[in-house]
PDB file of N, CA and C in Angstrom:
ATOM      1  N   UNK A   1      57.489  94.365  55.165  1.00  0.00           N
ATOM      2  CA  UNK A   1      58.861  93.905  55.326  1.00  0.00           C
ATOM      3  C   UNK A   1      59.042  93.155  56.633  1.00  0.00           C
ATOM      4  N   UNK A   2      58.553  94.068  57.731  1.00  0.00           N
ATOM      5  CA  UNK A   2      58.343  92.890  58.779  1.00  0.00           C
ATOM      6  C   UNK A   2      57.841  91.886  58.936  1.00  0.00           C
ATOM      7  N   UNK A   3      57.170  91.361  58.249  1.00  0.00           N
ATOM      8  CA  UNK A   3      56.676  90.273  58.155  1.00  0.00           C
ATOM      9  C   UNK A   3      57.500  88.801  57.631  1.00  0.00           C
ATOM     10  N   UNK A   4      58.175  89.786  56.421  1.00  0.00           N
ATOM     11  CA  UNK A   4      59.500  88.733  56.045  1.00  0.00           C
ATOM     12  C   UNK A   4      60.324  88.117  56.920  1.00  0.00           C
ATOM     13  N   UNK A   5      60.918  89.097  57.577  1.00  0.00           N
ATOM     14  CA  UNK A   5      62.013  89.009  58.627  1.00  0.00           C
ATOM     15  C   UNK A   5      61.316  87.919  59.424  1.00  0.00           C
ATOM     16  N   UNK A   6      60.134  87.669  59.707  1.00  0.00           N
ATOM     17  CA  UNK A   6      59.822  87.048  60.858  1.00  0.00           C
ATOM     18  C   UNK A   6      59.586  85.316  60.668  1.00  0.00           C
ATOM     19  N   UNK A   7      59.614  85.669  58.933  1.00  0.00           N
ATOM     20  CA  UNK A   7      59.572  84.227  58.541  1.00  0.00           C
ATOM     21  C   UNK A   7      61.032  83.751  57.915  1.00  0.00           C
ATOM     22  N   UNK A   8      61.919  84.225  57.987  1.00  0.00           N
ATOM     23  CA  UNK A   8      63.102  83.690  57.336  1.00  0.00           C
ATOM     24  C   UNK A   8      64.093  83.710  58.349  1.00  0.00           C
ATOM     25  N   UNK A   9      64.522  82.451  58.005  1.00  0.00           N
ATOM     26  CA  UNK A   9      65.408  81.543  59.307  1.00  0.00           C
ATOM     27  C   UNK A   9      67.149  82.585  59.198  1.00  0.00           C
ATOM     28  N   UNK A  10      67.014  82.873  60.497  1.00  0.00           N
ATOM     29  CA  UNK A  10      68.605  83.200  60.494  1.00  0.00           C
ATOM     30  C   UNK A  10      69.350  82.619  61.717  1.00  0.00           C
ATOM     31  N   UNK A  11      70.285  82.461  61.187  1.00  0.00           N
ATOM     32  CA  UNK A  11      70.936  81.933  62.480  1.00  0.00           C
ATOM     33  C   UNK A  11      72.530  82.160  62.249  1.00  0.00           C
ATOM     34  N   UNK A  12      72.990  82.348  63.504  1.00  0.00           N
ATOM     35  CA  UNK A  12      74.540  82.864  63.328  1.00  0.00           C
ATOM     36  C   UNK A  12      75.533  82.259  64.343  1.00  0.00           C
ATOM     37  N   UNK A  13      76.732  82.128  64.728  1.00  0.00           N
ATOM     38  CA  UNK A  13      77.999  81.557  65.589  1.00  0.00           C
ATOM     39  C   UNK A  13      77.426  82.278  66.450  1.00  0.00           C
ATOM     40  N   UNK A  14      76.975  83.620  66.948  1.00  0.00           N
ATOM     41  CA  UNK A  14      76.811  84.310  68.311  1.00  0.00           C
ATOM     42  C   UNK A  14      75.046  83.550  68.946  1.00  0.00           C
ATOM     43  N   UNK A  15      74.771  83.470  68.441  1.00  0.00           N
ATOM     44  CA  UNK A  15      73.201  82.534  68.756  1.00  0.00           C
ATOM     45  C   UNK A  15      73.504  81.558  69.706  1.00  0.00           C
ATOM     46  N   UNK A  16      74.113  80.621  70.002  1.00  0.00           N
ATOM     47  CA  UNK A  16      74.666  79.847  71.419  1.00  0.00           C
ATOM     48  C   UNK A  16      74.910  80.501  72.467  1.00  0.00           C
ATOM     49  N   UNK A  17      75.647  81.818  72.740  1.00  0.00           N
ATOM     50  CA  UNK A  17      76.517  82.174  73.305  1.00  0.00           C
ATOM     51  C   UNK A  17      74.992  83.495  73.676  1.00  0.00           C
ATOM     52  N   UNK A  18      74.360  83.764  72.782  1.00  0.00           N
ATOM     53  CA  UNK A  18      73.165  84.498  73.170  1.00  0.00           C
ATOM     54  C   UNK A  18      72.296  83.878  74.014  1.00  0.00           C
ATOM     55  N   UNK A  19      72.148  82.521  73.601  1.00  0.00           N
ATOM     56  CA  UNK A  19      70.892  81.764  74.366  1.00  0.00           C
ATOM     57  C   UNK A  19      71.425  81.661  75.599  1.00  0.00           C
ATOM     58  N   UNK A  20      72.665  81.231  76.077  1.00  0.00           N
ATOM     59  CA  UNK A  20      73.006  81.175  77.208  1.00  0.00           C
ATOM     60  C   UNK A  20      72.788  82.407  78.109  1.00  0.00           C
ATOM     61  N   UNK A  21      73.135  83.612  77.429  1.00  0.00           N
ATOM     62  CA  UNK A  21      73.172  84.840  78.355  1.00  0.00           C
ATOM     63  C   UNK A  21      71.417  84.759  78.679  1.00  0.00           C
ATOM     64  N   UNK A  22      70.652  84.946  77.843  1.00  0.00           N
ATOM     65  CA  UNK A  22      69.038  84.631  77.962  1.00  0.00           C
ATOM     66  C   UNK A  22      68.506  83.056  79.127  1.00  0.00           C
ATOM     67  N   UNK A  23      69.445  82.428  79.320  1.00  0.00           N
ATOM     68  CA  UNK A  23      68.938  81.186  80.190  1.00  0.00           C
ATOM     69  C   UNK A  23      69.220  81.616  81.137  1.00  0.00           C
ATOM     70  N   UNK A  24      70.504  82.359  81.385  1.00  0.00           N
ATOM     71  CA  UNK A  24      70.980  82.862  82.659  1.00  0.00           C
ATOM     72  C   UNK A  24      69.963  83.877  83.399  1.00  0.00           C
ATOM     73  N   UNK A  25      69.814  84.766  82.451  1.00  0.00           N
ATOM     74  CA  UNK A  25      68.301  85.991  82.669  1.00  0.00           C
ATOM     75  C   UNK A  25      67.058  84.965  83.097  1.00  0.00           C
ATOM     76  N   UNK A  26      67.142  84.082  82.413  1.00  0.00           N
ATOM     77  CA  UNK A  26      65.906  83.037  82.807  1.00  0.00           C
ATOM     78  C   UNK A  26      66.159  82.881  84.230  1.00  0.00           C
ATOM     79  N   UNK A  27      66.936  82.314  84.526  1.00  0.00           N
ATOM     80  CA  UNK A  27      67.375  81.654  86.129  1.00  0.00           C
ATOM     81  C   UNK A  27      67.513  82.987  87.175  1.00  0.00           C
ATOM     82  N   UNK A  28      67.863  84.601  86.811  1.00  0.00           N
ATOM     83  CA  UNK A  28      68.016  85.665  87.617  1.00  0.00           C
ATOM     84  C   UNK A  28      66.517  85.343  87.976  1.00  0.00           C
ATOM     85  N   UNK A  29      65.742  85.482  86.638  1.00  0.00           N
ATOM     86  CA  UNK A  29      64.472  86.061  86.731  1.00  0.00           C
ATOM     87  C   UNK A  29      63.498  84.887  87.694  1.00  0.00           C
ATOM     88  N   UNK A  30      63.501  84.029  87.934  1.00  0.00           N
ATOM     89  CA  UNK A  30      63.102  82.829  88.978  1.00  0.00           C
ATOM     90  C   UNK A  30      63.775  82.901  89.787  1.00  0.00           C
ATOM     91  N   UNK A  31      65.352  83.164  90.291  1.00  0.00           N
ATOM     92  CA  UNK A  31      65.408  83.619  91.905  1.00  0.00           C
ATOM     93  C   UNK A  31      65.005  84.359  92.250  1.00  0.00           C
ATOM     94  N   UNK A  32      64.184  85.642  91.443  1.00  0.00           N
ATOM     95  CA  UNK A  32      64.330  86.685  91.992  1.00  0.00           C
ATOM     96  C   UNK A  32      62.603  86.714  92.274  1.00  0.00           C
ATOM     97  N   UNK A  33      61.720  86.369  91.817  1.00  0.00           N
ATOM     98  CA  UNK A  33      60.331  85.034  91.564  1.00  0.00           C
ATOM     99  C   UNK A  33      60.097  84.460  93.028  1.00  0.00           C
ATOM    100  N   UNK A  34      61.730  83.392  93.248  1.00  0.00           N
ATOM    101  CA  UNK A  34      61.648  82.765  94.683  1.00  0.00           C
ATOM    102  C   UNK A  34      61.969  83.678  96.000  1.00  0.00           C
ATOM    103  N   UNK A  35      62.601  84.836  95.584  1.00  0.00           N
ATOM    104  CA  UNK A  35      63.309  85.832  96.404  1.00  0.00           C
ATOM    105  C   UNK A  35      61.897  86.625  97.383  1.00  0.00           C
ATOM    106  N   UNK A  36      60.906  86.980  95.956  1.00  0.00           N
ATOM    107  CA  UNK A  36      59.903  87.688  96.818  1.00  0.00           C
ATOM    108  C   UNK A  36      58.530  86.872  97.816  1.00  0.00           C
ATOM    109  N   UNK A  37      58.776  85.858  96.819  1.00  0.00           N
ATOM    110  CA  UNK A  37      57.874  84.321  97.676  1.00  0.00           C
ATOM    111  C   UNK A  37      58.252  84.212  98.860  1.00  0.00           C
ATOM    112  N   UNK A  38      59.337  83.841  99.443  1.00  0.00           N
ATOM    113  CA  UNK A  38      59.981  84.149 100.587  1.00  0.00           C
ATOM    114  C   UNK A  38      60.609  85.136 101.216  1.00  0.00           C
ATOM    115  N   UNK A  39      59.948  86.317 100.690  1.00  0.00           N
ATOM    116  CA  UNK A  39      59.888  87.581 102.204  1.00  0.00           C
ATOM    117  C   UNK A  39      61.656  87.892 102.200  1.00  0.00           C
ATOM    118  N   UNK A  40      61.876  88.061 100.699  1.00  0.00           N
ATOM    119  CA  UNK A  40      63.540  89.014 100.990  1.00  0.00           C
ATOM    120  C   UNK A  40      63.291  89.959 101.163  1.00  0.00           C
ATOM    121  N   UNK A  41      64.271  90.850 101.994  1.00  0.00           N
ATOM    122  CA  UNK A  41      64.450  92.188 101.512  1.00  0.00           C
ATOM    123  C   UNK A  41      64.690  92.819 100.866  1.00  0.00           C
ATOM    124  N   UNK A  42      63.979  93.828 100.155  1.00  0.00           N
ATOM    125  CA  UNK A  42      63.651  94.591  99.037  1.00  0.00           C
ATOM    126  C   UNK A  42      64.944  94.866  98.232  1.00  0.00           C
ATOM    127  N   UNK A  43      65.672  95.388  98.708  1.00  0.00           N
ATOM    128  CA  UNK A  43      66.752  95.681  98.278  1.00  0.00           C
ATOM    129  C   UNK A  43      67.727  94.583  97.996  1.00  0.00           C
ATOM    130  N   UNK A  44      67.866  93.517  98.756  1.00  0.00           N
ATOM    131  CA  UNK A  44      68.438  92.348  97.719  1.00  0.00           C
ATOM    132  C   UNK A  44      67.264  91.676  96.266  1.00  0.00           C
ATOM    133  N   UNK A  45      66.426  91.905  96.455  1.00  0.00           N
ATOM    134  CA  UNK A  45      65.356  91.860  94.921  1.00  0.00           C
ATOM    135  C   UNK A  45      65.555  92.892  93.812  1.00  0.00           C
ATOM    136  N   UNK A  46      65.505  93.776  94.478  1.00  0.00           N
ATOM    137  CA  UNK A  46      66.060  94.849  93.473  1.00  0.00           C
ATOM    138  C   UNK A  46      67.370  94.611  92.845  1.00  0.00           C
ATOM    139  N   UNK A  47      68.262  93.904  93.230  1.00  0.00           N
ATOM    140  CA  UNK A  47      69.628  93.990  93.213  1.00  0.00           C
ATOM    141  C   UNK A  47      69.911  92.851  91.958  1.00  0.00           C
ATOM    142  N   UNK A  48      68.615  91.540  92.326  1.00  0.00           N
ATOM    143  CA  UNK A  48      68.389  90.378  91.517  1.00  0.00           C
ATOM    144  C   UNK A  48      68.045  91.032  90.084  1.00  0.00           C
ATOM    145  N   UNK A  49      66.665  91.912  90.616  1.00  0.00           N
ATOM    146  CA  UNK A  49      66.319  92.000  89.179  1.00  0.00           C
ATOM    147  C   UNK A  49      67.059  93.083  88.298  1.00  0.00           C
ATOM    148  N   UNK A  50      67.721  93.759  88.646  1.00  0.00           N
ATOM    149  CA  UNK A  50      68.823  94.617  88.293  1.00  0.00           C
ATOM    150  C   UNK A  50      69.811  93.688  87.367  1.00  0.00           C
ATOM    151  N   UNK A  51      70.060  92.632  87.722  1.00  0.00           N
ATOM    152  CA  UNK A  51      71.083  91.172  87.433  1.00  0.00           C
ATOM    153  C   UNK A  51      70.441  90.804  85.858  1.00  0.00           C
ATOM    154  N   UNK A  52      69.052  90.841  86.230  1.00  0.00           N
ATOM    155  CA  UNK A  52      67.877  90.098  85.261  1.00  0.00           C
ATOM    156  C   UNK A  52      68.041  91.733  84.120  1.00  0.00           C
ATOM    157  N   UNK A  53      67.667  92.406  84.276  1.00  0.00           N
ATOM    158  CA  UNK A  53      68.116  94.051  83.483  1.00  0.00           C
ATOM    159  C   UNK A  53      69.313  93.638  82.666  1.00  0.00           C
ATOM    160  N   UNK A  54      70.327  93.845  83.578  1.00  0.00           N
ATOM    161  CA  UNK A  54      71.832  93.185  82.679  1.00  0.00           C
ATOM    162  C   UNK A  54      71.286  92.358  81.491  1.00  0.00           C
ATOM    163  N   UNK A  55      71.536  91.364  82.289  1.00  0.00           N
ATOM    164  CA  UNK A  55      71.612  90.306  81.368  1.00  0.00           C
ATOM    165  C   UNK A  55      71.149  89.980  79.700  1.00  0.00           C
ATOM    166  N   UNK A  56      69.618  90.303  80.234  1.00  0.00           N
ATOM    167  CA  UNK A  56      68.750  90.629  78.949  1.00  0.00           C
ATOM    168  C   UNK A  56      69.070  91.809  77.959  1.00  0.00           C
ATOM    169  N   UNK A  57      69.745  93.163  78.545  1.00  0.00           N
ATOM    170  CA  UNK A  57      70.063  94.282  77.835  1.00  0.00           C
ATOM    171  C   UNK A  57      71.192  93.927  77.219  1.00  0.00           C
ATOM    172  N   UNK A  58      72.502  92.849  77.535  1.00  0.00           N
ATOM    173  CA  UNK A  58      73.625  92.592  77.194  1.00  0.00           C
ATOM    174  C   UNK A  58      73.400  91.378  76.096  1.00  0.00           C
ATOM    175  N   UNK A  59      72.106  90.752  76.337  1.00  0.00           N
ATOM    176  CA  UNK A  59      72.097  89.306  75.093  1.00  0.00           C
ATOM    177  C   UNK A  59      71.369  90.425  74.018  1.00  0.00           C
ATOM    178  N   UNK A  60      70.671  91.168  74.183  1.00  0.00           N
ATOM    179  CA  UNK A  60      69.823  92.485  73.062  1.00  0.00           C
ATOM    180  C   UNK A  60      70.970  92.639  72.140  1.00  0.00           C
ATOM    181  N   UNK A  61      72.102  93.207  72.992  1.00  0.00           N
ATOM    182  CA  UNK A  61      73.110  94.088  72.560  1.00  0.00           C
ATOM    183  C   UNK A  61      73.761  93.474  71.639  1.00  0.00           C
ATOM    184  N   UNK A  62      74.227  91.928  71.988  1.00  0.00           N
ATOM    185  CA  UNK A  62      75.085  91.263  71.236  1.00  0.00           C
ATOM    186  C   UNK A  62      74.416  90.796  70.236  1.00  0.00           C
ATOM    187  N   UNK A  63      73.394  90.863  70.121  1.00  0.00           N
ATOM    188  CA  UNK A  63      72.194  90.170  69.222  1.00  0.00           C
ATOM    189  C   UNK A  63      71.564  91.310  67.918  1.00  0.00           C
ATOM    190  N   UNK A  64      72.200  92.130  68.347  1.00  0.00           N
ATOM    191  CA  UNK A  64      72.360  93.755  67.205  1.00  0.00           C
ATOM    192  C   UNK A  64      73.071  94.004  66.731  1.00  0.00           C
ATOM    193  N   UNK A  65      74.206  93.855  67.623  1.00  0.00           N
ATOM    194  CA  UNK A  65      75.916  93.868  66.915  1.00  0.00           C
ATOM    195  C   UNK A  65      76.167  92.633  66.066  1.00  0.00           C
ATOM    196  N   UNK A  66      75.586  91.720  66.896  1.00  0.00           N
ATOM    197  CA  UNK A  66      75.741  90.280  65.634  1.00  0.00           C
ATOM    198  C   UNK A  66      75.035  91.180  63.713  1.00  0.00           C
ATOM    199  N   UNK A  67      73.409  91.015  64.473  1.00  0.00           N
ATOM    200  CA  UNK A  67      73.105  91.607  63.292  1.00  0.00           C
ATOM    201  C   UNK A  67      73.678  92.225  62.006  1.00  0.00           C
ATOM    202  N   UNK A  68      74.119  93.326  62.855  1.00  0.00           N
ATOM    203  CA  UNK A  68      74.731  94.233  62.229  1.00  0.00           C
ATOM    204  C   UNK A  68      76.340  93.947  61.220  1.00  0.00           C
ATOM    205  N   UNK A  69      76.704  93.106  62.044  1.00  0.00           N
ATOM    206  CA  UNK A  69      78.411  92.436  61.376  1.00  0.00           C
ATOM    207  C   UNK A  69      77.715  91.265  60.709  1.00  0.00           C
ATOM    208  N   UNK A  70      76.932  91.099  60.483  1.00  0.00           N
ATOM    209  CA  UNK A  70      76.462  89.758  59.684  1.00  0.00           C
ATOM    210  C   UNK A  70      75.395  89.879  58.836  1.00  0.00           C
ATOM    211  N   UNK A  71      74.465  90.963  58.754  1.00  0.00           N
ATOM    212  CA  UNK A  71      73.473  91.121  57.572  1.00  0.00           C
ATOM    213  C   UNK A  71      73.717  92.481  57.162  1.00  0.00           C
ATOM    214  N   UNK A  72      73.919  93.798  57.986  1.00  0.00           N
ATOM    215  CA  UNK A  72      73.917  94.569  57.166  1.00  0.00           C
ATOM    216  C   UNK A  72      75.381  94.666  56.470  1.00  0.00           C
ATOM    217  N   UNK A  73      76.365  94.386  57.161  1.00  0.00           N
ATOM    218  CA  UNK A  73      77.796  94.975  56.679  1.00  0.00           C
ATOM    219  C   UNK A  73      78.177  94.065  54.936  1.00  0.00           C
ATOM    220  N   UNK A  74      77.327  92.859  55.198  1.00  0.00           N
ATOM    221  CA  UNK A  74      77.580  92.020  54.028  1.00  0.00           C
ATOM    222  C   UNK A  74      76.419  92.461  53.016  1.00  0.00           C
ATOM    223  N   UNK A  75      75.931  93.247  53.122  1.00  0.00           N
ATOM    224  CA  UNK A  75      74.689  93.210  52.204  1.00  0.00           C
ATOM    225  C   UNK A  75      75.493  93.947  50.636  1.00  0.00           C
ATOM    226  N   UNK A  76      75.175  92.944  49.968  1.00  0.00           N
ATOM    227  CA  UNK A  76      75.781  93.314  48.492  1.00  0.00           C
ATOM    228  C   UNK A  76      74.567  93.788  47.141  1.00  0.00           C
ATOM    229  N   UNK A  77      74.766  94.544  46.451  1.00  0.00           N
ATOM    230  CA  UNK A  77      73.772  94.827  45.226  1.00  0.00           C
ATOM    231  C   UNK A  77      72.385  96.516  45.907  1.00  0.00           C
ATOM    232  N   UNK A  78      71.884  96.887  45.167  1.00  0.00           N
ATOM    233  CA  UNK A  78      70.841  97.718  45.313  1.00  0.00           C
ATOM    234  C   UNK A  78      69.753  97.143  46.333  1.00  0.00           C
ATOM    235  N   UNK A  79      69.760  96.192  46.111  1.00  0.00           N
ATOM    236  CA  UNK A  79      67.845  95.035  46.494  1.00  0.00           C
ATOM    237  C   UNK A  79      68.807  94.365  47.963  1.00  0.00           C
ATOM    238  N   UNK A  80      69.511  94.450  47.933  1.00  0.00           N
ATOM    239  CA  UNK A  80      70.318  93.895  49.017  1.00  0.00           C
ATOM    240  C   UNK A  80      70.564  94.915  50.372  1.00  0.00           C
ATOM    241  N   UNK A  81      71.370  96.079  50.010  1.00  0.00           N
ATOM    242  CA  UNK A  81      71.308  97.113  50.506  1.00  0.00           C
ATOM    243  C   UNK A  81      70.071  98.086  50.973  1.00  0.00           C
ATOM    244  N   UNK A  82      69.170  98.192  50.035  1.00  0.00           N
ATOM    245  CA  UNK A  82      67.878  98.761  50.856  1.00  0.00           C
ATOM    246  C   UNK A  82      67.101  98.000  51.497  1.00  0.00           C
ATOM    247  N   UNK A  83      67.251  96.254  51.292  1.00  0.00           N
ATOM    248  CA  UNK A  83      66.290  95.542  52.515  1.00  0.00           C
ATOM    249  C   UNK A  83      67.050  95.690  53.831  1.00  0.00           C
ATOM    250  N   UNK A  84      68.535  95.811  53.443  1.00  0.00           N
ATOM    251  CA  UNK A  84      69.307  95.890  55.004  1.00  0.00           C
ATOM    252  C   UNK A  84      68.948  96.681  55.738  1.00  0.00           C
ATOM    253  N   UNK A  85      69.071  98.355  55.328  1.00  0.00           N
ATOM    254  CA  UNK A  85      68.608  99.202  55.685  1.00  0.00           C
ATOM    255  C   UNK A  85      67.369  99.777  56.558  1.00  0.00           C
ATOM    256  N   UNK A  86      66.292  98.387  55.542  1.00  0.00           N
ATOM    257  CA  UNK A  86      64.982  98.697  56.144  1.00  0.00           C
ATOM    258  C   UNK A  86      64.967  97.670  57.360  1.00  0.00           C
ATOM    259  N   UNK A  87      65.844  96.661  57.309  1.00  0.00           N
ATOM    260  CA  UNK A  87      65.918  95.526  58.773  1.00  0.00           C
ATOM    261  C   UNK A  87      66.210  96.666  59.833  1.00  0.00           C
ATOM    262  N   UNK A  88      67.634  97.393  59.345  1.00  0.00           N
ATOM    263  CA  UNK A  88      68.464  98.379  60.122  1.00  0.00           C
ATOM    264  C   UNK A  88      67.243  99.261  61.156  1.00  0.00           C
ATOM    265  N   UNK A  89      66.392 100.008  60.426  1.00  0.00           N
ATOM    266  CA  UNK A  89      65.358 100.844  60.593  1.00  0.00           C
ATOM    267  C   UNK A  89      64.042 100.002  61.262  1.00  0.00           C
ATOM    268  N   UNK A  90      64.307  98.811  61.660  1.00  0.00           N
ATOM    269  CA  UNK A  90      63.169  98.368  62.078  1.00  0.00           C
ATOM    270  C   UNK A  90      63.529  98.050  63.611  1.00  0.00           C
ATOM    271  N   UNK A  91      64.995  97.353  63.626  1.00  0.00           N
ATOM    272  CA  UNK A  91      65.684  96.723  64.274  1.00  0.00           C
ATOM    273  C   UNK A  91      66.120  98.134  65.686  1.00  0.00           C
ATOM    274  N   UNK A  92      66.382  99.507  64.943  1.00  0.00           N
ATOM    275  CA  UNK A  92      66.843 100.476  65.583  1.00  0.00           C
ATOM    276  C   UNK A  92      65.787 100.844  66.521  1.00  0.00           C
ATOM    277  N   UNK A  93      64.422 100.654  66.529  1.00  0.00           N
ATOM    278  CA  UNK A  93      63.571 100.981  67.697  1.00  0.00           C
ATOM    279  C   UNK A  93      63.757 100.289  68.375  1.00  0.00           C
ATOM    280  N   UNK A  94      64.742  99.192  68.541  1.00  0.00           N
ATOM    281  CA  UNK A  94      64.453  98.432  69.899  1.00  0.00           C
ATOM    282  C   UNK A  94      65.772  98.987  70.638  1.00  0.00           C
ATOM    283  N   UNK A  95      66.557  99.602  70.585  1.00  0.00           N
ATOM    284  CA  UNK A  95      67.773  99.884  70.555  1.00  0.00           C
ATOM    285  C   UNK A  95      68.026 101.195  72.173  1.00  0.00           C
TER     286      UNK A  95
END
């Protein structure tokens, strides 16, 4: 089943608004790259990559909840409902 998922195109209205939160994590994650190159103090790095934590845990989040309001809640019929389920169950270890 995983294998399916990995080949079939989805895409949704929250996918823009995801990539951005993920570019932003991109850009924490390279100051924080340039932060230790140049001899910051620890604790403002920590503070960066803490920023970089956010970010990425909050585009995850919205990117599950999307999921979730958009493949499983619509899933209609028997064959419909237990592939959701099994996305649901695949999707929940990352969680």
């Amino acid at each position: 089943m995983q294998e399916v998922l990995r080949m079939t195109e989805h895409r949704h209205e929250s996918h823009p608004a995801i990539v951005k939160r993920l570019n932003r994590a991109g850009g924490h994650l390279r100051s924080t790259v340039d932060m230790i190159v140049a001899g910051r103090p620890c604790v403002e790095i920590v503070q960066q990559l803490h920023a970089v934590e956010k970010a990425v845990a909050s585009a995850k989040r919205a990117l599950i909840n999307d999921h979730i309001d958009h493949c499983l809640v619509h899933a209609d019929g028997t064959e419909a409902v237990g592939s959701a389920v099994e996305e649901f169950r695949i999707i929940s270890k990352y969680l």
